[in-house]
N, C-alpha and C. Protein backbone atom coordinates (compact mmCIF):
# COMPACT_ATOMS: atom_id res chain seq x y z
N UNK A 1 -76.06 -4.27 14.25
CA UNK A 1 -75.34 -4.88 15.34
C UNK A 1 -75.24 -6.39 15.10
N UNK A 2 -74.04 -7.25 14.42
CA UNK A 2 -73.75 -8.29 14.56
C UNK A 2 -73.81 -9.00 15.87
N UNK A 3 -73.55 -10.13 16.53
CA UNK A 3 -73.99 -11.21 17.36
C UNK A 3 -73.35 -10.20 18.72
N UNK A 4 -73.89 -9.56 19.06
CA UNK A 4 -73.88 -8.67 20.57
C UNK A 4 -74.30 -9.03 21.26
N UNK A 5 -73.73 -9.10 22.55
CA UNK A 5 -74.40 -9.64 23.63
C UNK A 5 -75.14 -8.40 24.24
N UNK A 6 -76.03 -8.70 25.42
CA UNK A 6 -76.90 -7.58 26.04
C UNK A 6 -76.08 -6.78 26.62
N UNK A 7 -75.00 -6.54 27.13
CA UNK A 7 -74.10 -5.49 27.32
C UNK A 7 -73.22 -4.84 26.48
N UNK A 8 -73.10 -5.53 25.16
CA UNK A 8 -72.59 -4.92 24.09
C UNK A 8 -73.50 -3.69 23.43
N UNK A 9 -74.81 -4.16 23.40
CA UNK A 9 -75.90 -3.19 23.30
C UNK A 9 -75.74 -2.52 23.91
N UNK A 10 -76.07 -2.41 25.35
CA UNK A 10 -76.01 -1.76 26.51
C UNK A 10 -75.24 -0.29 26.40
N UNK A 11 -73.84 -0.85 26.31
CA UNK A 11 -72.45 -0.13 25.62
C UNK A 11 -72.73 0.64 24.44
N UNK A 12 -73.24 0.31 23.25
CA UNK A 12 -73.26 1.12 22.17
C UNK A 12 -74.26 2.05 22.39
N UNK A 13 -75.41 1.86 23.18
CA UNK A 13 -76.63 2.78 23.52
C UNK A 13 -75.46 4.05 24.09
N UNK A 14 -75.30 3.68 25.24
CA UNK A 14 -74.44 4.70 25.87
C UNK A 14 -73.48 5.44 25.45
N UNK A 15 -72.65 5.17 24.86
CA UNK A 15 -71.60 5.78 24.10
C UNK A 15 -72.13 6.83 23.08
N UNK A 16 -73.44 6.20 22.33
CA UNK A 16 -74.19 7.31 21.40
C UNK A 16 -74.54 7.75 22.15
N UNK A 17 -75.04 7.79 23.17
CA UNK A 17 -75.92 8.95 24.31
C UNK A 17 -74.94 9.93 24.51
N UNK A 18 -74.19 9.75 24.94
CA UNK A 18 -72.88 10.34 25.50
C UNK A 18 -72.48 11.28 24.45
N UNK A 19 -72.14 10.94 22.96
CA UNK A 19 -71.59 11.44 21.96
C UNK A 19 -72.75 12.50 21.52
N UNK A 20 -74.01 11.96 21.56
CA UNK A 20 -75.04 12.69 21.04
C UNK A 20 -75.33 14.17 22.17
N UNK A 21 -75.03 13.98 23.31
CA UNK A 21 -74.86 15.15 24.09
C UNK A 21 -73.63 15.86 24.49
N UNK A 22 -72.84 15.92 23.47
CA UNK A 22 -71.66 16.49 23.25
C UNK A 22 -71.93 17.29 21.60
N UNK A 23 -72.83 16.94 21.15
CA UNK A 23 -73.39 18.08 19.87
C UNK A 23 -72.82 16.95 18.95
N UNK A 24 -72.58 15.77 18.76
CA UNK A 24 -71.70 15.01 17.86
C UNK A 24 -73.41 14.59 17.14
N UNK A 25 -73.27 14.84 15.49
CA UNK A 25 -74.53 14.25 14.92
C UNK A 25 -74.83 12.50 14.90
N UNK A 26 -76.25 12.55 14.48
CA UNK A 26 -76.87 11.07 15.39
C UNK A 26 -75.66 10.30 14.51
N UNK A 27 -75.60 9.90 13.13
CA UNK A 27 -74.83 9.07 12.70
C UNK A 27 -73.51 9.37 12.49
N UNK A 28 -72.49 10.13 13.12
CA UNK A 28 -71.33 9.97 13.82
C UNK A 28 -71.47 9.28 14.97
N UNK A 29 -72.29 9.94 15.49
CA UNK A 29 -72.51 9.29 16.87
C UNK A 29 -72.49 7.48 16.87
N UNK A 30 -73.50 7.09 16.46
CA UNK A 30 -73.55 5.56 15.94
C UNK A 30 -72.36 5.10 15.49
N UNK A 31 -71.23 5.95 14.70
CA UNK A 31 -70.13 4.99 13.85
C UNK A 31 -69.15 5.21 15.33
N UNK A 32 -69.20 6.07 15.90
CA UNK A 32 -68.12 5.83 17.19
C UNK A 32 -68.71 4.92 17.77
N UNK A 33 -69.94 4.70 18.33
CA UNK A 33 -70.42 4.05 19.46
C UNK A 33 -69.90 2.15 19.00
N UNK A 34 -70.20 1.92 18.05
CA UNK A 34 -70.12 0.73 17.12
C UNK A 34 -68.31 0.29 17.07
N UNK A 35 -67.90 1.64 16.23
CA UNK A 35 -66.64 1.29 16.61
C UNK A 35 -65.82 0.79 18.17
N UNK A 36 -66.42 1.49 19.16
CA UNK A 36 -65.84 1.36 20.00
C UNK A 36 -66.09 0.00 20.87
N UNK A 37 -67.10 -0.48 20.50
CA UNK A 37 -67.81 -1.67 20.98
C UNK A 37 -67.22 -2.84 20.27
N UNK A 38 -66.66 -2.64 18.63
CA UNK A 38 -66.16 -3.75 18.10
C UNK A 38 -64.90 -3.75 18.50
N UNK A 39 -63.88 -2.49 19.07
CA UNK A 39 -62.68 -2.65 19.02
C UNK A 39 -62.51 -3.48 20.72
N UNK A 40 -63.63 -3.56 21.40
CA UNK A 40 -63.49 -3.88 23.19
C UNK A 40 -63.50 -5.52 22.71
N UNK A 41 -64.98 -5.79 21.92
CA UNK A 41 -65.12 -7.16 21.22
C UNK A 41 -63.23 -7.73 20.68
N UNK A 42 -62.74 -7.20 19.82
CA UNK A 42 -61.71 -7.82 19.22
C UNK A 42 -60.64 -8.07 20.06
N UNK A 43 -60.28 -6.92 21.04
CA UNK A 43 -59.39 -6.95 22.57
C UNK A 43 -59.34 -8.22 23.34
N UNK A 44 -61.06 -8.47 23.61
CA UNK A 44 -61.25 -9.77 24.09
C UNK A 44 -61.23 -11.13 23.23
N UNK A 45 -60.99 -10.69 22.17
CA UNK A 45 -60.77 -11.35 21.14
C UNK A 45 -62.33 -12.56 21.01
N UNK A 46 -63.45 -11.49 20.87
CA UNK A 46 -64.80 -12.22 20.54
C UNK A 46 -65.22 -11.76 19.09
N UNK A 47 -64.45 -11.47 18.25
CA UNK A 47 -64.57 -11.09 17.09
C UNK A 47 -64.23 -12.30 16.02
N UNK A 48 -65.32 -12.50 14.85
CA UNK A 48 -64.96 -13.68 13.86
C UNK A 48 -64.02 -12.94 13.59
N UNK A 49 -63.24 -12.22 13.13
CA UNK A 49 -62.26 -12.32 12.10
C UNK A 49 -60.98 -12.39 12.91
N UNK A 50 -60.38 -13.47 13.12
CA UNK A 50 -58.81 -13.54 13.49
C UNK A 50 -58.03 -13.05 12.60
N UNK A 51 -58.36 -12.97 11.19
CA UNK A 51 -56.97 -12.68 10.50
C UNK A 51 -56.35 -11.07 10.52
N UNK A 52 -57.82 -9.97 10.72
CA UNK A 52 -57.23 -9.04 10.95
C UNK A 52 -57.21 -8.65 12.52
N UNK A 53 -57.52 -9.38 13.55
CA UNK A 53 -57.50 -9.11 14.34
C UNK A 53 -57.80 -10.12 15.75
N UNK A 54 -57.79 -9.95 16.76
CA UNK A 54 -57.67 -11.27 17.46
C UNK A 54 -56.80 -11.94 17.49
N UNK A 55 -56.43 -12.43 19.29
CA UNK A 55 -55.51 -13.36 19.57
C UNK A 55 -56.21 -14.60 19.32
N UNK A 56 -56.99 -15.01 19.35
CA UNK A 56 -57.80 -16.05 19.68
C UNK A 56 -58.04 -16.60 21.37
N UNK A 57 -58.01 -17.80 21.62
CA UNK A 57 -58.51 -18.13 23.02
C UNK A 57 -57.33 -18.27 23.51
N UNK A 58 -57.17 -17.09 24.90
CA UNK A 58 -56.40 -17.09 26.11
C UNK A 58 -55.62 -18.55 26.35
N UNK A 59 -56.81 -19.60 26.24
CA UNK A 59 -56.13 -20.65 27.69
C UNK A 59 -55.38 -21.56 26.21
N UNK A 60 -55.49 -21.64 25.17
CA UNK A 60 -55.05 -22.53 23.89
C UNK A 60 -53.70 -22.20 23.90
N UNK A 61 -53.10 -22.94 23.62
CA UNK A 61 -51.37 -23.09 23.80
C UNK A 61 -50.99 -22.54 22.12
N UNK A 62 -49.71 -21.66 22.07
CA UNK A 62 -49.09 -21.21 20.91
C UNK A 62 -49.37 -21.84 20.21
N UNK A 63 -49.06 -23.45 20.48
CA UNK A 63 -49.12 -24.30 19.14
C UNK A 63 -50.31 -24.63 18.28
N UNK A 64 -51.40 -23.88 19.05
CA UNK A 64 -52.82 -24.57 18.79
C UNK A 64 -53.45 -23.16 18.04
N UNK A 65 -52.82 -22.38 18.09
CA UNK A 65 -53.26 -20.82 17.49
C UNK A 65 -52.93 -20.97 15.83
N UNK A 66 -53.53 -20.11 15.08
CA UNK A 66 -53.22 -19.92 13.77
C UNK A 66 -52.36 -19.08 13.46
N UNK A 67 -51.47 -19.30 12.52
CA UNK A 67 -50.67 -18.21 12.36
C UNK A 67 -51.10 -16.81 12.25
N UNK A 68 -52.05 -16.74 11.84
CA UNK A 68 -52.47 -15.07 11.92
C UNK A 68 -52.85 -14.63 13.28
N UNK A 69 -53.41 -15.03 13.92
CA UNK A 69 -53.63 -15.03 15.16
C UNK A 69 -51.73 -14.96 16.22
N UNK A 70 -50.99 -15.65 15.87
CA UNK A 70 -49.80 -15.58 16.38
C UNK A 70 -49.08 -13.80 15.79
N UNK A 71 -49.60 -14.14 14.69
CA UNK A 71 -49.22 -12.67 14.48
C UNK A 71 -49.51 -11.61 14.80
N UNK A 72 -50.70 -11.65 14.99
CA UNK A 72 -51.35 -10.74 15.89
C UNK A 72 -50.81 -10.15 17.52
N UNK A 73 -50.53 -11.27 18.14
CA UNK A 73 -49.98 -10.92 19.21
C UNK A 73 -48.43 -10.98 19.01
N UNK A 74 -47.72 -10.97 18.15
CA UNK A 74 -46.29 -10.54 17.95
C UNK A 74 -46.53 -8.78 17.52
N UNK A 75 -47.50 -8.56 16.96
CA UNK A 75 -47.71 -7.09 16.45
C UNK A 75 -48.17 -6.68 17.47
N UNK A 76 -48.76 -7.04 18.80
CA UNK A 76 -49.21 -6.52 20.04
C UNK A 76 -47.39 -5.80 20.51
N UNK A 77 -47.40 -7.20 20.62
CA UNK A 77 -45.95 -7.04 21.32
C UNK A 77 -44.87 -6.71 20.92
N UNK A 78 -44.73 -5.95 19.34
CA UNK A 78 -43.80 -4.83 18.81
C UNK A 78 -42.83 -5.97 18.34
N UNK A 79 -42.83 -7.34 17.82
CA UNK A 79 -41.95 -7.58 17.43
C UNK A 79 -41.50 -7.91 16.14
N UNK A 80 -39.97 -7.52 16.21
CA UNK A 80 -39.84 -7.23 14.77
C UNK A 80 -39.36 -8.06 13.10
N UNK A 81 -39.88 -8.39 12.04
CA UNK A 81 -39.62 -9.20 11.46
C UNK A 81 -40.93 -10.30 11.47
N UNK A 82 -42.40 -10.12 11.99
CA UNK A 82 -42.90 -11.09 12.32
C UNK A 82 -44.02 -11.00 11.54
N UNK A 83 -43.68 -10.68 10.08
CA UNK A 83 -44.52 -11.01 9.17
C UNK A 83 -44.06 -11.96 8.25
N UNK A 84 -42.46 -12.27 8.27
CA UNK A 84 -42.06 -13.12 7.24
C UNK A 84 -41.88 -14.16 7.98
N UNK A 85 -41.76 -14.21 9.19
CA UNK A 85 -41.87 -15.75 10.02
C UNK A 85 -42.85 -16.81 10.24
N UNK A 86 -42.06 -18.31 10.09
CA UNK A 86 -42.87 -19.34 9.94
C UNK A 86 -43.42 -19.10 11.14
N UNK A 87 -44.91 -19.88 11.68
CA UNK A 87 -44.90 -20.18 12.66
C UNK A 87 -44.55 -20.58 13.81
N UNK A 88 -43.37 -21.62 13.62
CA UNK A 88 -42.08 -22.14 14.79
C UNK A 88 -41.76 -20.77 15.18
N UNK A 89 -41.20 -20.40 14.18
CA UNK A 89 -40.45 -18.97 14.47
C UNK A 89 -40.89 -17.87 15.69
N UNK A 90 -41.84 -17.68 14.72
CA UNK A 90 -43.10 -16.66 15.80
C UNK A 90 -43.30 -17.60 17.58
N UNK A 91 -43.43 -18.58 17.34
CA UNK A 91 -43.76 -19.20 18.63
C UNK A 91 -42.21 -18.69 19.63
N UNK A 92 -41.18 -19.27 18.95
CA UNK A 92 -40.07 -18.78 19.71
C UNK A 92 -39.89 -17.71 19.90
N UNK A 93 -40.20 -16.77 18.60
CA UNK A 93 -40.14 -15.13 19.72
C UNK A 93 -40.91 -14.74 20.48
N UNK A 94 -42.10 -15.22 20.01
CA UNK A 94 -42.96 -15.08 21.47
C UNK A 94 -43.01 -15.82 22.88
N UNK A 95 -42.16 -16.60 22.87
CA UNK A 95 -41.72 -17.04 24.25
C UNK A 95 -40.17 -16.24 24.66
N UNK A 96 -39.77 -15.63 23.77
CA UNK A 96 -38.80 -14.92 23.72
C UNK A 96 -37.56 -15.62 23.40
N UNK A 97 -37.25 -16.72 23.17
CA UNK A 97 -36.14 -17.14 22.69
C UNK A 97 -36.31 -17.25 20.95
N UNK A 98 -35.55 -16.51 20.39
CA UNK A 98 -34.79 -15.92 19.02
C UNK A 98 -33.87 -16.50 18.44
């Protein structure tokens, strides 16, 4: 368990509990519980790795985000072409003007 907070624990205990009384073996059990705890982590975007994942911080303005991170939430938001776009670019489709 990388830098988890006490409810991240909390969370992965449970989820293996849960899985483990559904007949799921102990270490399946563990790779769901883990998984599912890193994918809530990356949602909230408390995960080091921005490049594959993560918006970064909510209140930080487009301009202050990294491009991978911009990309990220253009791939949230289904849009298309937004791997070959500069940054400017991406910022404008994500405010929606194209």
């Amino acid at each position: 368990m990388p830098s988890w907070t006490s409810k991240d624990r909390r969370k992965y205990e449970r989820i293996k509990r849960s899985s483990r009384e559904r007949g799921i073996p102990e270490e399946r059990a563990e790779e769901i519980a883990g998984r599912t705890v890193n994918k809530g982590r990356r949602l909230e975007g408390r995960t080091p790795s921005r490049r594959t994942s993560g918006t970064g911080n909510p209140t930080r303005s487009l301009e202050n985000r990294s491009l991978d991170e911009l990309r990220n939430i253009a791939r949230e938001r289904n849009i298309r072409g937004r791997s070959s776009m500069s940054k400017a670019e991406l910022i404008r489709a994500l405010r929606g003007r194209r």
